[in-house]
PDB file of N, CA and C in Angstrom:
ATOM      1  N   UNK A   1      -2.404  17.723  18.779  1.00  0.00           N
ATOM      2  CA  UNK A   1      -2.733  16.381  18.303  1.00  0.00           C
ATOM      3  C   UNK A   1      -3.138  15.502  19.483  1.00  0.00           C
ATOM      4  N   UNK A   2      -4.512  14.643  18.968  1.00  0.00           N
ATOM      5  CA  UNK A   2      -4.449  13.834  20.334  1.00  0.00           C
ATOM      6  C   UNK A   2      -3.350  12.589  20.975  1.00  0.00           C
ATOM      7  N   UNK A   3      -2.661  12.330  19.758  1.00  0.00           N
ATOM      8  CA  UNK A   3      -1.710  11.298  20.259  1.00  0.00           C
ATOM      9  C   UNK A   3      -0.337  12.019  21.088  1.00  0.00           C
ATOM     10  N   UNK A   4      -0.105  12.691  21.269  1.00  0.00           N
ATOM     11  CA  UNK A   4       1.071  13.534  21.233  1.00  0.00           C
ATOM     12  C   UNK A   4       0.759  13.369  23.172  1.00  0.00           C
ATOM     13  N   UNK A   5       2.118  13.431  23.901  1.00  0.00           N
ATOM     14  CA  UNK A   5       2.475  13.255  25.442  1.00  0.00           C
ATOM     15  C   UNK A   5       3.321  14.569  25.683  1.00  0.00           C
ATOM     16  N   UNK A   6       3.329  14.900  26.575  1.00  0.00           N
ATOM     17  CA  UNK A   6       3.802  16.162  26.958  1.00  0.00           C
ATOM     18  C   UNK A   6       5.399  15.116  28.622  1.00  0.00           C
ATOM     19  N   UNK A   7       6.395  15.509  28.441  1.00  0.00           N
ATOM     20  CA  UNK A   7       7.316  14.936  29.471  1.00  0.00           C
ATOM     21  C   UNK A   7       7.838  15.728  30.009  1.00  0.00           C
ATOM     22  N   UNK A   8       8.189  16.184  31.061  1.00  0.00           N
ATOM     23  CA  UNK A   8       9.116  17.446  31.760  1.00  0.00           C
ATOM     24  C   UNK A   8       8.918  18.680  30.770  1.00  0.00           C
ATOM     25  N   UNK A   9       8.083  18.994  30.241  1.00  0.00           N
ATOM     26  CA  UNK A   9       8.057  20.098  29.060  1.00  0.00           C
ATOM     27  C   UNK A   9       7.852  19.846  27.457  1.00  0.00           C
ATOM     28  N   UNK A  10       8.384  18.882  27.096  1.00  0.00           N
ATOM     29  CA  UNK A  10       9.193  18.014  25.860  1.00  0.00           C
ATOM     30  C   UNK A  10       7.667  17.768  25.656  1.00  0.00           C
ATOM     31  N   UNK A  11       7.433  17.607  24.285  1.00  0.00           N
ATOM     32  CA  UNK A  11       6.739  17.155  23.678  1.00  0.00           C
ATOM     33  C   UNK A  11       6.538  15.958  22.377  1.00  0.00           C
ATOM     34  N   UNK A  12       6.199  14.775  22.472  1.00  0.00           N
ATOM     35  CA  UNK A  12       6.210  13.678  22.032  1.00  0.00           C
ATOM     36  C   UNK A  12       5.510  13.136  21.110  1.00  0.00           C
ATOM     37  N   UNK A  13       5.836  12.994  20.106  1.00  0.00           N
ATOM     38  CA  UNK A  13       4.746  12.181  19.105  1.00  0.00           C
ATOM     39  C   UNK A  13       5.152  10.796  18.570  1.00  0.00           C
ATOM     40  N   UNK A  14       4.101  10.091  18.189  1.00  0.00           N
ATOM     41  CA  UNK A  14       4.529   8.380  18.180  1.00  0.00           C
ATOM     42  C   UNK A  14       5.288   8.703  16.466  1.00  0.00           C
ATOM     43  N   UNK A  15       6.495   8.201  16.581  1.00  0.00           N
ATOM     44  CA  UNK A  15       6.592   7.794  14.670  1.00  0.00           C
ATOM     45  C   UNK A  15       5.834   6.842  14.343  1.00  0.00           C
ATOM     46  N   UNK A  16       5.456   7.615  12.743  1.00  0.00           N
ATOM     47  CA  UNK A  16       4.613   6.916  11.850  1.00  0.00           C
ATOM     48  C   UNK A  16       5.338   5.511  11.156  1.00  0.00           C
ATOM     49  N   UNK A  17       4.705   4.539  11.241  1.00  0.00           N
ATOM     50  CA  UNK A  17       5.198   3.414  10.450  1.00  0.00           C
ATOM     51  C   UNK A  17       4.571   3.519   9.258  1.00  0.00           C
ATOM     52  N   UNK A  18       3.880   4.105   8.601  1.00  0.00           N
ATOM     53  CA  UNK A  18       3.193   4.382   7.189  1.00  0.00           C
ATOM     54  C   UNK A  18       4.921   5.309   6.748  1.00  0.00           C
ATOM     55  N   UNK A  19       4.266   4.756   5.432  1.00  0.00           N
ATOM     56  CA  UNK A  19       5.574   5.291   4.574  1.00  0.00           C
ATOM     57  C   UNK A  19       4.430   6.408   3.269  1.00  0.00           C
ATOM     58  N   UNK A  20       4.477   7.391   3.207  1.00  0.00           N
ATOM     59  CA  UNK A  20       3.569   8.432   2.768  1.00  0.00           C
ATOM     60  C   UNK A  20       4.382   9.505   1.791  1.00  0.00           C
ATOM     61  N   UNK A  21       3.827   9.984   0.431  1.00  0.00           N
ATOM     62  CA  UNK A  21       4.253  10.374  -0.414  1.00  0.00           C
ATOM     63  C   UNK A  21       3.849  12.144  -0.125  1.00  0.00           C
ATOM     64  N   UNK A  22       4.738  12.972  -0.629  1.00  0.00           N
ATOM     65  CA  UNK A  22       4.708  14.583  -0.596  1.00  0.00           C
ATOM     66  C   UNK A  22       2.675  14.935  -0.200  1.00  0.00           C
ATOM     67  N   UNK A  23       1.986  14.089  -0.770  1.00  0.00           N
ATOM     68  CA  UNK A  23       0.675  14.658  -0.179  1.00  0.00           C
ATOM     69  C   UNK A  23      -0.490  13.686   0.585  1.00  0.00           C
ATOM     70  N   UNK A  24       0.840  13.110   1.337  1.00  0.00           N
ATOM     71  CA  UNK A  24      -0.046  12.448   2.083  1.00  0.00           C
ATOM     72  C   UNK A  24      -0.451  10.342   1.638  1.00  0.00           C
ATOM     73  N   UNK A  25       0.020  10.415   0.615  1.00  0.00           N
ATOM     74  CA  UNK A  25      -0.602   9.199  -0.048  1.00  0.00           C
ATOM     75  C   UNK A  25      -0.271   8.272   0.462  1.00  0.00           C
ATOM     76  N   UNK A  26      -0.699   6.477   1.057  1.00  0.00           N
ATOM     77  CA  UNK A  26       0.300   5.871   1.784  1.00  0.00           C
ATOM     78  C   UNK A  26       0.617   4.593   0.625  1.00  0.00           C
ATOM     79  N   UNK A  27       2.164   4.376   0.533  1.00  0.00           N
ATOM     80  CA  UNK A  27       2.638   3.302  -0.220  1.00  0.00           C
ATOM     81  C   UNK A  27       2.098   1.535   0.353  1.00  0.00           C
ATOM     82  N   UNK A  28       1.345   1.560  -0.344  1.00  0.00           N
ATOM     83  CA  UNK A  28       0.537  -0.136  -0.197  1.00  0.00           C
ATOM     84  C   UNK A  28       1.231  -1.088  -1.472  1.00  0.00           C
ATOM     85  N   UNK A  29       0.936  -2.553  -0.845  1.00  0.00           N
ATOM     86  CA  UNK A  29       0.967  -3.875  -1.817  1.00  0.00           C
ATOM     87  C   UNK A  29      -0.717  -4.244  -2.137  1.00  0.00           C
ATOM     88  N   UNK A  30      -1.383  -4.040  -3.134  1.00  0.00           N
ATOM     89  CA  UNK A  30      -2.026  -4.621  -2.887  1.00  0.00           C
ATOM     90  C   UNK A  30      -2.212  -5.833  -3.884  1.00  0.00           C
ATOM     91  N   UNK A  31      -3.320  -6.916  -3.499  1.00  0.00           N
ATOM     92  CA  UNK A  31      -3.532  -8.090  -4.001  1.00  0.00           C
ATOM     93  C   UNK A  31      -5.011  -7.979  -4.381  1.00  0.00           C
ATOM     94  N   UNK A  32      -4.653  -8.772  -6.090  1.00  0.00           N
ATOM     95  CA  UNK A  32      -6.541  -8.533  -6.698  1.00  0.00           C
ATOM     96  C   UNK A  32      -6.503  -9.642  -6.814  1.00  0.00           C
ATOM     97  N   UNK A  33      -8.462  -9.883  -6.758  1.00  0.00           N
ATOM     98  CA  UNK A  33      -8.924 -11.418  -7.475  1.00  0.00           C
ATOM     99  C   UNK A  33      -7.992 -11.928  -8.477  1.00  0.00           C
ATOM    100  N   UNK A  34      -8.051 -11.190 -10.013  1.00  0.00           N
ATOM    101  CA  UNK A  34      -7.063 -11.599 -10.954  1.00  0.00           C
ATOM    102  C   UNK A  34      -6.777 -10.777 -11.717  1.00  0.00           C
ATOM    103  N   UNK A  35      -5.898 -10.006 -11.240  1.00  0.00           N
ATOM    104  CA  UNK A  35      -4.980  -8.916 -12.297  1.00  0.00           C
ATOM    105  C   UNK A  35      -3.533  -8.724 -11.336  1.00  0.00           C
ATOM    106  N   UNK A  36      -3.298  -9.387 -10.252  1.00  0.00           N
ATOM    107  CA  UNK A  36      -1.949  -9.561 -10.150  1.00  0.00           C
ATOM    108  C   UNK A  36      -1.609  -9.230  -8.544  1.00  0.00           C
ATOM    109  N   UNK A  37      -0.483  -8.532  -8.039  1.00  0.00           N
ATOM    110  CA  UNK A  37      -0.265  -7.946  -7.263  1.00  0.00           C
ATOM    111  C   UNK A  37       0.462  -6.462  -7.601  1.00  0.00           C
ATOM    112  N   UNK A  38       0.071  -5.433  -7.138  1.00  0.00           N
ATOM    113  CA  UNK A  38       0.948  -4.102  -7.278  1.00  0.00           C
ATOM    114  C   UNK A  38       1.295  -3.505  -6.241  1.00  0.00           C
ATOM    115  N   UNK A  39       2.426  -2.768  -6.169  1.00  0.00           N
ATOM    116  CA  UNK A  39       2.948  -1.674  -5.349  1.00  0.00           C
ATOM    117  C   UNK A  39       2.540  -0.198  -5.427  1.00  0.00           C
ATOM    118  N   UNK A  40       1.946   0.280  -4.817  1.00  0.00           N
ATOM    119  CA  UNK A  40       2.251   1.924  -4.768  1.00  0.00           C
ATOM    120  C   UNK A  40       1.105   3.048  -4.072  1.00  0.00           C
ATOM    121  N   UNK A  41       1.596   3.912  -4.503  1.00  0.00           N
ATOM    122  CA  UNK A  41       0.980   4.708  -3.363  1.00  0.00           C
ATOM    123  C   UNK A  41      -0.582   4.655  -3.816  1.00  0.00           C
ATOM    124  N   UNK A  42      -1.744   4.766  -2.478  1.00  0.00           N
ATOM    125  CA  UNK A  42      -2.731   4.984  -2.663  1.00  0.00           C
ATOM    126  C   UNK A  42      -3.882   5.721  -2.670  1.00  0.00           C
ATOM    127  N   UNK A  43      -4.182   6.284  -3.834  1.00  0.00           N
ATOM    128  CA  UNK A  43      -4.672   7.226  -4.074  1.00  0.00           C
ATOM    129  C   UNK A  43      -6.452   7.302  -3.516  1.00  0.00           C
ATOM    130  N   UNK A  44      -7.368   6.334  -3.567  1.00  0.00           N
ATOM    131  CA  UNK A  44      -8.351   6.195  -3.542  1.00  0.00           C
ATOM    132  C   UNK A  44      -8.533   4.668  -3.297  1.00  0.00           C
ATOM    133  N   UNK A  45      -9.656   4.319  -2.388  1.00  0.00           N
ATOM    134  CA  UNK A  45     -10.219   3.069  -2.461  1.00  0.00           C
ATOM    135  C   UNK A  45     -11.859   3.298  -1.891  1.00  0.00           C
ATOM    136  N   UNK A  46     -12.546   2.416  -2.834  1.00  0.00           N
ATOM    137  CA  UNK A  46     -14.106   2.741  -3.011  1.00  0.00           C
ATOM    138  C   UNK A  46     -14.167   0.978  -3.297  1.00  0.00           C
ATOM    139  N   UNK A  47     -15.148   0.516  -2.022  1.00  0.00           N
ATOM    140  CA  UNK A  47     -15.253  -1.343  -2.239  1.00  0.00           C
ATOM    141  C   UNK A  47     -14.458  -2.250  -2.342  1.00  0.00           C
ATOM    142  N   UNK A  48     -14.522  -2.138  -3.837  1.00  0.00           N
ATOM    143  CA  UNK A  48     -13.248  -3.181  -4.046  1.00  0.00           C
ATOM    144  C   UNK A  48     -12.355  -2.670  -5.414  1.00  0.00           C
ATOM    145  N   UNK A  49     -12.888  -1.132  -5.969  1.00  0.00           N
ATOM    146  CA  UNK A  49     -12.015  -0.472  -6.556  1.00  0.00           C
ATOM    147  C   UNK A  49     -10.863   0.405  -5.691  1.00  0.00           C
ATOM    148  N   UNK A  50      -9.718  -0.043  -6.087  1.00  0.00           N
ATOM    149  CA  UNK A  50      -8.454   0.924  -5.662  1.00  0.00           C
ATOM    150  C   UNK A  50      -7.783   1.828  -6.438  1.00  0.00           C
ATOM    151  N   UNK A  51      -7.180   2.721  -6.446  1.00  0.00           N
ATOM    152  CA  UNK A  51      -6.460   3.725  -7.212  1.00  0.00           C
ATOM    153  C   UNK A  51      -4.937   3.751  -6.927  1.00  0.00           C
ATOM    154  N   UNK A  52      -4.228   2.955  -7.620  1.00  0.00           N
ATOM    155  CA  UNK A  52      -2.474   3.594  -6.913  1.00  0.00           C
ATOM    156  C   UNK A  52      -1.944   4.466  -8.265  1.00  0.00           C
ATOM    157  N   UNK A  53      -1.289   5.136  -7.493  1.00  0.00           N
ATOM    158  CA  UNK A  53      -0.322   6.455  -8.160  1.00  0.00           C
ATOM    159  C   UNK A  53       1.173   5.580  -8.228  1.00  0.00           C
ATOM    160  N   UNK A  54       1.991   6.068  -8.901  1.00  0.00           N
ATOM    161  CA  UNK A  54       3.324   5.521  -9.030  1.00  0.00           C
ATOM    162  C   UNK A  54       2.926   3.943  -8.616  1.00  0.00           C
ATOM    163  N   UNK A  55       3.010   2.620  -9.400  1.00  0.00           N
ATOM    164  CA  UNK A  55       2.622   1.932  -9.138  1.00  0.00           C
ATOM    165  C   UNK A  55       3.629   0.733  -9.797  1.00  0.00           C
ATOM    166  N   UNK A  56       3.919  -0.604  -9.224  1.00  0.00           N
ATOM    167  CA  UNK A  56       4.515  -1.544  -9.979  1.00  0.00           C
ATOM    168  C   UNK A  56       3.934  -2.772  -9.840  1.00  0.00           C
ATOM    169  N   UNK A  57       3.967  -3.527 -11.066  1.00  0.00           N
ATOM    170  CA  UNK A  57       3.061  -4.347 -10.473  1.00  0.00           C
ATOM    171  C   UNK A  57       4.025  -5.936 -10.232  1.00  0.00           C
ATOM    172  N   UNK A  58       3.792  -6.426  -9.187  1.00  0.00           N
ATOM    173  CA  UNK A  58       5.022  -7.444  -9.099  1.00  0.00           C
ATOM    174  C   UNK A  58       4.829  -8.846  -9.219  1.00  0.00           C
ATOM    175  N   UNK A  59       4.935  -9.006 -10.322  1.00  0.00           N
ATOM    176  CA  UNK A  59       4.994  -9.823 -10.925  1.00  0.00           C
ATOM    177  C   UNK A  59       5.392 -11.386 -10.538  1.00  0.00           C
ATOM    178  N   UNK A  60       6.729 -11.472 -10.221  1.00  0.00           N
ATOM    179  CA  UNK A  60       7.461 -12.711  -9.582  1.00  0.00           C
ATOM    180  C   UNK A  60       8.122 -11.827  -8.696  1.00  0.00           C
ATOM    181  N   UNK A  61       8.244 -12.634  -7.422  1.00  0.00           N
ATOM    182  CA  UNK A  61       9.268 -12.170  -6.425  1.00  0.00           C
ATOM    183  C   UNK A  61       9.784 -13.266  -5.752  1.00  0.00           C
ATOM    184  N   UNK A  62      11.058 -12.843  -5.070  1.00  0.00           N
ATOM    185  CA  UNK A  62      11.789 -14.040  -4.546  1.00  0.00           C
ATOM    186  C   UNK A  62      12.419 -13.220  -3.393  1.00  0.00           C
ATOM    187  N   UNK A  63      12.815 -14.037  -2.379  1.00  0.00           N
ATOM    188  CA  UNK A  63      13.548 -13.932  -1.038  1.00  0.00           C
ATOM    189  C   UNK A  63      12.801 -13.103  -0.019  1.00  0.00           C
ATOM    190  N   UNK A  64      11.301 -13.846  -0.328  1.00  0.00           N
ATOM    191  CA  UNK A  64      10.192 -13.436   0.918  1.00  0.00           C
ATOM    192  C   UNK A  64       9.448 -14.540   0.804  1.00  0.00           C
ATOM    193  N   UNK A  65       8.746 -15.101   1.507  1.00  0.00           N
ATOM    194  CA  UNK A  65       7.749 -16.038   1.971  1.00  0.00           C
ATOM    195  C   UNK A  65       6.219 -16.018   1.512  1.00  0.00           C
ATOM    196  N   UNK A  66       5.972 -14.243   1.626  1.00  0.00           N
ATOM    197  CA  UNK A  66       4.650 -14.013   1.617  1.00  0.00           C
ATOM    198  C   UNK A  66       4.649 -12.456   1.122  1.00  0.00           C
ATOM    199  N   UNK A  67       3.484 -12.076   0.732  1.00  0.00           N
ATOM    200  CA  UNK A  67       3.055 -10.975   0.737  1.00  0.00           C
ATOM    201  C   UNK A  67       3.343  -9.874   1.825  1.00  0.00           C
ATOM    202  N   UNK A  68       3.030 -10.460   2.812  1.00  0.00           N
ATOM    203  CA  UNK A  68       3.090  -9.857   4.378  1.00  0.00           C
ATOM    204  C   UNK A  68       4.453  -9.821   4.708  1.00  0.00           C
ATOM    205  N   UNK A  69       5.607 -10.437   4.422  1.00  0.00           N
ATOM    206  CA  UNK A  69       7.146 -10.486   4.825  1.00  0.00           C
ATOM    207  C   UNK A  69       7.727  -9.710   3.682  1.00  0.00           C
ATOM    208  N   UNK A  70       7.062  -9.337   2.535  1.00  0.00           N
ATOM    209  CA  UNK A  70       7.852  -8.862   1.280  1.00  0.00           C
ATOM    210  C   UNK A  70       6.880  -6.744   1.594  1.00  0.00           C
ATOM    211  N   UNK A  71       6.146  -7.165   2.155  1.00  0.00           N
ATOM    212  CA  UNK A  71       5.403  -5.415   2.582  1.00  0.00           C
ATOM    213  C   UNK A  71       6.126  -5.072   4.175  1.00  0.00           C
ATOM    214  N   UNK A  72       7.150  -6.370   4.672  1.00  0.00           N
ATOM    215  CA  UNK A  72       7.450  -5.751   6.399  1.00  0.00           C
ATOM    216  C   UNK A  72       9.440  -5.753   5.706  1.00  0.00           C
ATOM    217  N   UNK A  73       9.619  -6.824   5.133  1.00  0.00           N
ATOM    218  CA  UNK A  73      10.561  -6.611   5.282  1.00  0.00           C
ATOM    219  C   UNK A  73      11.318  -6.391   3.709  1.00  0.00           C
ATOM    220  N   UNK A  74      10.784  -6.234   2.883  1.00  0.00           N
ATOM    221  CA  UNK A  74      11.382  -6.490   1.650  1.00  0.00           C
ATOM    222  C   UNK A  74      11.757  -7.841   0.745  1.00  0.00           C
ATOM    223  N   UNK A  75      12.646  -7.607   0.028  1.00  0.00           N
ATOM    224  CA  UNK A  75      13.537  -9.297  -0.570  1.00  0.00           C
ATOM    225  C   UNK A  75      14.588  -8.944  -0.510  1.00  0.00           C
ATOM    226  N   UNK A  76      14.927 -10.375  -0.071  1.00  0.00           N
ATOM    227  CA  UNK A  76      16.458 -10.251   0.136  1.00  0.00           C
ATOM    228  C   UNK A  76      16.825 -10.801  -1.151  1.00  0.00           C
ATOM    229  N   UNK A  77      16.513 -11.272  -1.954  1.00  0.00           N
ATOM    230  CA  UNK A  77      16.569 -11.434  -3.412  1.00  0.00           C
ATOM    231  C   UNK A  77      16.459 -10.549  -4.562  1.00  0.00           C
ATOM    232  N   UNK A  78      16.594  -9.397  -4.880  1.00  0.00           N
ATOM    233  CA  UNK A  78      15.885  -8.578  -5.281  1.00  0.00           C
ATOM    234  C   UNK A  78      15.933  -8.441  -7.384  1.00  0.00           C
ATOM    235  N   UNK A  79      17.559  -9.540  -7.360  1.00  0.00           N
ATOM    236  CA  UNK A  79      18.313 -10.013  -8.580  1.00  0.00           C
ATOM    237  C   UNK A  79      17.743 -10.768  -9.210  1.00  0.00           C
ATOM    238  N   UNK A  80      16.523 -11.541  -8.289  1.00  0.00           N
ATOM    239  CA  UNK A  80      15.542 -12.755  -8.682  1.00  0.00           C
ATOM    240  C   UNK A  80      14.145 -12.150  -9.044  1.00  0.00           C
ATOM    241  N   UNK A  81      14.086 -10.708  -8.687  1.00  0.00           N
ATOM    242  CA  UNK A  81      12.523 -10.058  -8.779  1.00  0.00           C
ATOM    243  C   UNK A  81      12.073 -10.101 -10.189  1.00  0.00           C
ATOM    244  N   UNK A  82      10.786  -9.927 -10.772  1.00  0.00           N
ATOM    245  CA  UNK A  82      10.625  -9.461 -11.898  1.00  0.00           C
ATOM    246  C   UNK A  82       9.453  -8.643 -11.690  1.00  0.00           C
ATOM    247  N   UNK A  83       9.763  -6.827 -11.755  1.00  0.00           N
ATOM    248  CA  UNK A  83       9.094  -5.700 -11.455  1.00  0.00           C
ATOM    249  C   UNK A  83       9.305  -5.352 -12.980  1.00  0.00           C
ATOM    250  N   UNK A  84       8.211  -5.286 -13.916  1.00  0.00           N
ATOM    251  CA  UNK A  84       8.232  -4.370 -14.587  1.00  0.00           C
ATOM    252  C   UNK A  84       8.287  -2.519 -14.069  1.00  0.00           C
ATOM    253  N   UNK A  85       8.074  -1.651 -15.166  1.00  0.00           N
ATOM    254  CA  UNK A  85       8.317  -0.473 -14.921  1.00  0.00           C
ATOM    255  C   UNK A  85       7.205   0.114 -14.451  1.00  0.00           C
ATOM    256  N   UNK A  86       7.675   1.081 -13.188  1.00  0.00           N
ATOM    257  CA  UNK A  86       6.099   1.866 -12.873  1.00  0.00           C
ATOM    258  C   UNK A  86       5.212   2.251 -13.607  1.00  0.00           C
ATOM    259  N   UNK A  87       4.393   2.655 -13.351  1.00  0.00           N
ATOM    260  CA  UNK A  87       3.019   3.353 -14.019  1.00  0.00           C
ATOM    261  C   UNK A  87       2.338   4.349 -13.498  1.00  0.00           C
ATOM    262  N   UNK A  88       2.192   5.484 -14.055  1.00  0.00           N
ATOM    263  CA  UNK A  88       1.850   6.795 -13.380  1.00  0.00           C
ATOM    264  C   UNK A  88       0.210   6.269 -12.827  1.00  0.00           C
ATOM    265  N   UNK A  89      -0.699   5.506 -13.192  1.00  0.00           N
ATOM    266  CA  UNK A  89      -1.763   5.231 -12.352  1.00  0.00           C
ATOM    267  C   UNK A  89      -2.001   3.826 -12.903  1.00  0.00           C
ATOM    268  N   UNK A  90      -3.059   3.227 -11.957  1.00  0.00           N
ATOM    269  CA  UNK A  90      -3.400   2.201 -11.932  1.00  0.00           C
ATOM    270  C   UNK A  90      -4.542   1.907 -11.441  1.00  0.00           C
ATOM    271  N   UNK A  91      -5.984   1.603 -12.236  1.00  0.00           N
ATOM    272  CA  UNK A  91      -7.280   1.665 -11.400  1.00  0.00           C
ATOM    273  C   UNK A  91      -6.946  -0.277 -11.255  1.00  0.00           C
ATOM    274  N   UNK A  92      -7.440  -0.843 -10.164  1.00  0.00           N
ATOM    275  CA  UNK A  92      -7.661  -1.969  -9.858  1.00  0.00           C
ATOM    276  C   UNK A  92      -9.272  -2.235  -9.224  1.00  0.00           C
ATOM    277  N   UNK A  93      -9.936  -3.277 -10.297  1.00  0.00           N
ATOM    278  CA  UNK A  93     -11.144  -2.990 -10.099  1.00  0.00           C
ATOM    279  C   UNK A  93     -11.540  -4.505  -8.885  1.00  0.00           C
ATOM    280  N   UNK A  94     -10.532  -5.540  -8.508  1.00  0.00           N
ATOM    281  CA  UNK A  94     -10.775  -6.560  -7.752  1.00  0.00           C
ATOM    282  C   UNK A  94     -10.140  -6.481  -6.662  1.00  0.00           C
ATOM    283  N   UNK A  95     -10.168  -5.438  -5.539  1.00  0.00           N
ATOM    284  CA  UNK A  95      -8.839  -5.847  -5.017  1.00  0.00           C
ATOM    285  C   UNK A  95      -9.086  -6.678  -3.559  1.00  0.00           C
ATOM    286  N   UNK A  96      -9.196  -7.470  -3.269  1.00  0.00           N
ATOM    287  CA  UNK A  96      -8.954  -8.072  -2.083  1.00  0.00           C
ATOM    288  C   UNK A  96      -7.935  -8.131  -1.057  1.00  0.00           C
ATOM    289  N   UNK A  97      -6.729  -7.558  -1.051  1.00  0.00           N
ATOM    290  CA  UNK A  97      -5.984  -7.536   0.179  1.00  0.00           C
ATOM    291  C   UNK A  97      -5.175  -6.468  -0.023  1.00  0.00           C
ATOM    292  N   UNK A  98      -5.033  -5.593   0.476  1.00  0.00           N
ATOM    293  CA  UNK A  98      -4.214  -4.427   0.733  1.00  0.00           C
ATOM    294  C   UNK A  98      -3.339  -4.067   2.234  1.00  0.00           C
ATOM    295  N   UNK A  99      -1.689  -3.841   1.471  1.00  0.00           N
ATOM    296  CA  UNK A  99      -1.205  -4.374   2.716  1.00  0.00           C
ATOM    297  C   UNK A  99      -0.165  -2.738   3.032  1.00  0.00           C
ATOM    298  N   UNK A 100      -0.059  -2.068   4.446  1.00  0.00           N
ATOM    299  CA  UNK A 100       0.720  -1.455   4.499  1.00  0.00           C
ATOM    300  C   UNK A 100       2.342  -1.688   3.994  1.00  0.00           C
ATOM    301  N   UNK A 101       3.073  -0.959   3.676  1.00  0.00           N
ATOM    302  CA  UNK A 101       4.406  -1.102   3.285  1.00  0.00           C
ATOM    303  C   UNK A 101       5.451  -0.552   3.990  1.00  0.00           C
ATOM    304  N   UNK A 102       6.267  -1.384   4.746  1.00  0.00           N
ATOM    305  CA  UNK A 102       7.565  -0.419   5.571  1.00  0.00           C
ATOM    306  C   UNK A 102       8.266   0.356   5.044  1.00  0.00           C
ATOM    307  N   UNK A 103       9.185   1.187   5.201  1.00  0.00           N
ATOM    308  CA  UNK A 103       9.757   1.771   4.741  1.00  0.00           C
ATOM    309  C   UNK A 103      10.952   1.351   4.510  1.00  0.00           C
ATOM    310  N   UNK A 104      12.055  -0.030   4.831  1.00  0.00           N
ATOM    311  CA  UNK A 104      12.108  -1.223   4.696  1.00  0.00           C
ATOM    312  C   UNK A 104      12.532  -1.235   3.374  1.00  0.00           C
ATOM    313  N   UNK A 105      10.998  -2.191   3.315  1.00  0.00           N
ATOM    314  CA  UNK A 105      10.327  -2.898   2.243  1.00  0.00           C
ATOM    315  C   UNK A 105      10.174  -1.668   0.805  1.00  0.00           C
ATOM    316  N   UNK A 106       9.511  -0.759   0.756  1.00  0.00           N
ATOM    317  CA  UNK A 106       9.520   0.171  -0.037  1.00  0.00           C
ATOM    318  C   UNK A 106      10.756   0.396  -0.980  1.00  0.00           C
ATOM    319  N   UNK A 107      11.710   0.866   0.442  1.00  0.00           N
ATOM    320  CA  UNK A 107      13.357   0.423  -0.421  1.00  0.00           C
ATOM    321  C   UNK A 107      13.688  -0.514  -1.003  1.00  0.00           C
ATOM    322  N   UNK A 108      13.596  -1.431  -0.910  1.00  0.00           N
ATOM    323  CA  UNK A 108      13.864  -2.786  -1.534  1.00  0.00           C
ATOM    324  C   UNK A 108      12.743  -2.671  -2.517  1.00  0.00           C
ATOM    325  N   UNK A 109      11.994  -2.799  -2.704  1.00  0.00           N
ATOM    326  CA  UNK A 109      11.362  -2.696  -3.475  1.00  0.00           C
ATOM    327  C   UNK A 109      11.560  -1.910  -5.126  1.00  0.00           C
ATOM    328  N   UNK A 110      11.711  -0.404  -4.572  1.00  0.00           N
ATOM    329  CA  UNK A 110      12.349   0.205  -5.600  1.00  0.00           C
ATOM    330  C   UNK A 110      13.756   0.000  -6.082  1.00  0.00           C
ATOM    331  N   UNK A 111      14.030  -0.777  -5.433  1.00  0.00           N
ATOM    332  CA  UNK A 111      15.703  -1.261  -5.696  1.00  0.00           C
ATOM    333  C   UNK A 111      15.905  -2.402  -7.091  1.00  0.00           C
ATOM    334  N   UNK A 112      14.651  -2.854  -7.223  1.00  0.00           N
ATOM    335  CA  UNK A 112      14.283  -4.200  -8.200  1.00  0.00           C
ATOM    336  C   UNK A 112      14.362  -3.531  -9.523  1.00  0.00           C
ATOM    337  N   UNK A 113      15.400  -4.034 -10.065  1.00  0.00           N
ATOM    338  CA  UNK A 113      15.760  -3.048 -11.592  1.00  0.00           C
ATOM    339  C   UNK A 113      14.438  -3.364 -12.229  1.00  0.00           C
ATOM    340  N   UNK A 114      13.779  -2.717 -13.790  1.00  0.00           N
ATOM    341  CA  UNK A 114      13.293  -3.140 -14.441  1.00  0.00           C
ATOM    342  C   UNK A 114      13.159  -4.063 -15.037  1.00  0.00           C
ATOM    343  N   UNK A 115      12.141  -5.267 -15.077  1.00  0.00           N
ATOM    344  CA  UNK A 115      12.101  -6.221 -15.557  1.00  0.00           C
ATOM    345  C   UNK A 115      11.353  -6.009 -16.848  1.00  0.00           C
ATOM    346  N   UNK A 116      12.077  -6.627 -18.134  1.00  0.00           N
ATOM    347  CA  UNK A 116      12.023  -6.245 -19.835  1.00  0.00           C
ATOM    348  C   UNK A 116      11.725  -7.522 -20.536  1.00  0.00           C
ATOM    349  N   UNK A 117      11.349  -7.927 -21.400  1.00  0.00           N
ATOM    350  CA  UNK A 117      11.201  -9.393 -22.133  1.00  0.00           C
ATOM    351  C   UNK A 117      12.488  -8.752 -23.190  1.00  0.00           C
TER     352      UNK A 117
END
């Protein structure tokens, strides 16, 4: 690999901060013109169509600031979330901001019981 350092023998590779599913897929937030915000892994992106696999879409969230503090660090609220239930796919045909997800955040994330009317 080219990233990889060699030390007294030892061999080194940087850990990944991507949080990545059995084939590779990486768990994103992303944000559309107007169909919401969702979680999950990403399968495909073509323009401004995206594809997530296992997906939630989040609806209300609380005990983050932003998009960007709720994909680094999670909620510390998570009793206040309202995550409906995943969805085995999800085409999103507007998406404008797509954000890596910590691994963190991911946890917390899936931690947000189902939200039901």
């Amino acid at each position: 690999m080219d990233n990889e350092i060699t030390i007294n023998g030892i061999v080194y590779v940087p850990k990944s901060t991507k949080v990545l599913d059995e084939k590779g897929l990486e768990y994103v937030i992303v944000r559309t013109y107007s169909a919401g915000v969702f979680a999950g892994y990403l399968e495909s992106k073509e323009e401004k169509e995206v594809v997530l696999k296992q997906a939630r879409r989040l609806w209300y969230w609380d005990g983050a600031a932003s998009l960007s503090q709720l994909a680094q660090s999670g909620t510390t609220k998570p009793e206040k979330c309202k995550f409906p239930e995943e969805m085995s796919q999800v085409t999103l045909t507007e998406a404008i901001e797509i954000i890596s997800v910590s691994l963190t955040a991911k946890e917390s994330i899936s931690k947000v019981a189902i939200w039901r009317l």
